[in-house]
Protein backbone atom coordinates (compact mmCIF):
# COMPACT_ATOMS: atom_id res chain seq x y z
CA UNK A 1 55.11 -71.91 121.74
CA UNK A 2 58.32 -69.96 120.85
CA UNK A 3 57.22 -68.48 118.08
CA UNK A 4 54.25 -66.57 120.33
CA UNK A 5 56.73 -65.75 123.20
CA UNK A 6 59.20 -64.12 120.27
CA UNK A 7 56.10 -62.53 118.63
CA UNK A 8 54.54 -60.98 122.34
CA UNK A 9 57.86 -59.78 123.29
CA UNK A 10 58.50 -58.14 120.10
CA UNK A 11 55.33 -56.39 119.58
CA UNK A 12 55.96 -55.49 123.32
CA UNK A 13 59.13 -54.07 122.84
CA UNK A 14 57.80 -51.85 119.58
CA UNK A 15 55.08 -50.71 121.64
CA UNK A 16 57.53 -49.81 124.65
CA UNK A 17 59.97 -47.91 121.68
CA UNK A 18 57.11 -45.70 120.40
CA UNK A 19 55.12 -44.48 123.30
CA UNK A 20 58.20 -43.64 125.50
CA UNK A 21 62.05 -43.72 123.72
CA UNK A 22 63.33 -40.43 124.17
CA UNK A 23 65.12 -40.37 120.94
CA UNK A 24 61.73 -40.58 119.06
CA UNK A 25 60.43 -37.40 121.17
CA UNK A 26 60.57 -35.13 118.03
CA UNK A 27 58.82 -37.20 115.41
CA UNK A 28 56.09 -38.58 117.99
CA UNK A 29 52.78 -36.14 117.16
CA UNK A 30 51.66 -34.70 120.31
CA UNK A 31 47.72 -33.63 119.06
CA UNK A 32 45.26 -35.19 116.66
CA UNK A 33 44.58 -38.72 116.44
CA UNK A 34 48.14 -39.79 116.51
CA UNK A 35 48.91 -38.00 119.46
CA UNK A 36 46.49 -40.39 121.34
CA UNK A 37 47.74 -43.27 119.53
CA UNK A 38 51.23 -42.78 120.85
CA UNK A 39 50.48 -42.19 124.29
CA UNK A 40 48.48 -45.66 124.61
CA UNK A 41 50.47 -48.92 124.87
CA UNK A 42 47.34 -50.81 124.44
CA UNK A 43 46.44 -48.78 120.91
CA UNK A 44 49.69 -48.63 119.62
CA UNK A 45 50.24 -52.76 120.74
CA UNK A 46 47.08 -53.44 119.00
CA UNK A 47 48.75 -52.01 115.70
CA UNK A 48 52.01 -52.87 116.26
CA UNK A 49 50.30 -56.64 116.52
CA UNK A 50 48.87 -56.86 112.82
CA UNK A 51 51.71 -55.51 111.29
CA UNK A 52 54.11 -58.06 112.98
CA UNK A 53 51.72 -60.82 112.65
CA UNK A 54 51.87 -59.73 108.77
CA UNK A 55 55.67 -59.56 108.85
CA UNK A 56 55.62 -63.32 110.29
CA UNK A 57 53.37 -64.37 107.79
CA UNK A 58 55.75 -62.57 105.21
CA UNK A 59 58.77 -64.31 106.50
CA UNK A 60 56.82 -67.82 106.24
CA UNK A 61 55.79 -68.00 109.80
CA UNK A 62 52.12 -68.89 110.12
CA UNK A 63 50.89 -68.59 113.65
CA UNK A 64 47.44 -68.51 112.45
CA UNK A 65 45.32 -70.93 109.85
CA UNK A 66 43.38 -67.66 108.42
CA UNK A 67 45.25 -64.95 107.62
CA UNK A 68 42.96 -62.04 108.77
CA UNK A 69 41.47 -63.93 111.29
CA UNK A 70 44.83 -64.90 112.78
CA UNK A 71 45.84 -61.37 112.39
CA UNK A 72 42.99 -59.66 114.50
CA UNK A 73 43.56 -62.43 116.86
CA UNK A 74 47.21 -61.60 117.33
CA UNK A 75 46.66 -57.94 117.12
CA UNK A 76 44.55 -58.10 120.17
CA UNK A 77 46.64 -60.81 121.99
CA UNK A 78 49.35 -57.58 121.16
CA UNK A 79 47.22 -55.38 122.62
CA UNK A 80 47.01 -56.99 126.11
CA UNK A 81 50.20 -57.97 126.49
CA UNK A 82 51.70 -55.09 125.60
CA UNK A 83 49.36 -53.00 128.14
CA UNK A 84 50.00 -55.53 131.16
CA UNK A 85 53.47 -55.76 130.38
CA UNK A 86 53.50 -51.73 130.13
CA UNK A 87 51.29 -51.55 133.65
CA UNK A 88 53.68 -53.58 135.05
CA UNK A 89 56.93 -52.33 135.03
CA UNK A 90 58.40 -48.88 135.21
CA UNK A 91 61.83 -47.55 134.72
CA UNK A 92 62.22 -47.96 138.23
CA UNK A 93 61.37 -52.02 137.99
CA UNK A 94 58.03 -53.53 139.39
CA UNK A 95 55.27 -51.39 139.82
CA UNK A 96 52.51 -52.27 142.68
CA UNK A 97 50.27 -50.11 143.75
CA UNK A 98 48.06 -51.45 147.48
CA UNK A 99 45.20 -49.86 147.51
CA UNK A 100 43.52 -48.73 150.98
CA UNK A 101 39.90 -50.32 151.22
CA UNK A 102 37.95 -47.68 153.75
């Protein structure tokens, strides 16, 4: 169960670094493709999911039986967390948003 925690709040933390660190403002691609990827935490987590589940499985850590299998698994487990996690807080702390029914 550690090992997942460590692996969501990593590839949480990567996705969090490339879509808004300041410092990476003038390498981050604004148009194309790229552009979009950078600007979603749920595309970029996705990404940032396989290649950390393939860095684990470098460094001897199999979360997974299968290896791609496990790695489209964790990608996508990545993916959400990373995009709740992003949804969630701000720079400000929690973010909730009540709605108005009417």
């Amino acid at each position: 169960m550690d090992k997942i925690l460590v692996f969501i709040l990593s590839c949480a933390g990567i996705t969090q670094i490339l879509c808004y660190a300041s410092i990476l403002n003038a390498f981050r691609p604004t148009k194309g493709i790229f552009g979009e990827l950078f600007r979603c935490s749920m595309c970029t987590g996705f990404h940032i999911g396989y290649l950390m589940y393939m860095a684990f499985w470098y460094a001897g850590v199999h979360l997974f039986p299968h290896f791609y299998i496990g790695a489209f698994v964790y990608a996508s487990i990545s993916s959400f967390c990373s995009y709740i996690l992003d949804k969630s807080f701000s720079d400000e702390g929690i973010v909730i948003i009540l709605k108005n029914k009417g």
